[in-house]
Protein backbone atom coordinates (compact mmCIF):
# COMPACT_ATOMS: atom_id res chain seq x y z
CA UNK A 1 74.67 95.65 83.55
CA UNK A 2 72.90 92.44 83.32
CA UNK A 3 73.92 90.89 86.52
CA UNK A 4 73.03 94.43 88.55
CA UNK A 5 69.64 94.15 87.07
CA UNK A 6 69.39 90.84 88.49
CA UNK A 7 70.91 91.56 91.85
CA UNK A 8 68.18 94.69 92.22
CA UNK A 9 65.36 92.68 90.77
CA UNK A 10 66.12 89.58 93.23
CA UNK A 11 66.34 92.22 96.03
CA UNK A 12 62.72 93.21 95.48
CA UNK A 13 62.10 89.89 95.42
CA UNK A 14 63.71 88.87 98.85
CA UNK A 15 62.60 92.20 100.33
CA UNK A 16 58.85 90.91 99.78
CA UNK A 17 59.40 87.24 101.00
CA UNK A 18 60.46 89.02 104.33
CA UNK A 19 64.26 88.26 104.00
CA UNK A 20 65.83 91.55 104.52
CA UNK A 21 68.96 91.48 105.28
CA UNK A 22 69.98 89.17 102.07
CA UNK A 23 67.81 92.06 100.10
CA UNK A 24 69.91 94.68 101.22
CA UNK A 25 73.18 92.52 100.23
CA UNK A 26 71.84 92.25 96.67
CA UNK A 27 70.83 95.76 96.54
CA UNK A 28 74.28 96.79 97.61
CA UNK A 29 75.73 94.55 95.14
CA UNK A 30 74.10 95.72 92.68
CA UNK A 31 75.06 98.95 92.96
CA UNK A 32 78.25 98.26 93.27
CA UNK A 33 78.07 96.37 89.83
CA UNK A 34 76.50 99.59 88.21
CA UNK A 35 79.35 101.67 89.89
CA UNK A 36 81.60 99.77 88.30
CA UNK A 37 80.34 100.10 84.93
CA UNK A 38 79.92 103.83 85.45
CA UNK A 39 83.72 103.94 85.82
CA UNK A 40 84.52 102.37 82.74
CA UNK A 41 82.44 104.08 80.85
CA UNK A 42 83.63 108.12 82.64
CA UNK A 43 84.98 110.10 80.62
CA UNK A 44 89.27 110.12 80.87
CA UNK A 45 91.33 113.78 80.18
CA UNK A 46 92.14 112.39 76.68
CA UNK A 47 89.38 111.12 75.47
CA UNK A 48 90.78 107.82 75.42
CA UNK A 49 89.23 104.58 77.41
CA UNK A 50 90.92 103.85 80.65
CA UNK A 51 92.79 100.98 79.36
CA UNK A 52 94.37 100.63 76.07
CA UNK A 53 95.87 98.08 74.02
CA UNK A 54 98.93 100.73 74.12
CA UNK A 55 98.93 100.27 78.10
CA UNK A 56 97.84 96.50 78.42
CA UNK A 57 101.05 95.57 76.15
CA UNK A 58 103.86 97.99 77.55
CA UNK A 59 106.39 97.01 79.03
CA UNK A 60 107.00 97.17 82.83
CA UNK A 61 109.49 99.58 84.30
């Protein structure tokens, strides 16, 4: 969350300054950073976080 606040807020800073086209990198970015935390957090069928300690520790097939 941290580091999408910082890619947004350096955006509007490089958007200003006149350099657009690295501003719309670190908007993108951004986003992408607080897509990425909106998956973890989404809701799964069971209730249950989308990894486990039940899945991270079983073995392969």
């Amino acid at each position: 969350m941290l580091a999408g606040f910082a890619l947004i807020g350096g955006a509007f800073v490089l958007f200003r300054r006149g350099d657009r086209k690295k501003a719309l990198l670190m908007l993108v970015a951004g986003l992408v950073m607080f897509a990425n935390v909106a998956v973890l957090v989404a809701p799964t069928p069971n209730d249950l976080p989308p990894v486990t300690e039940s899945r991270t520790n079983a073995p392969l097939k």
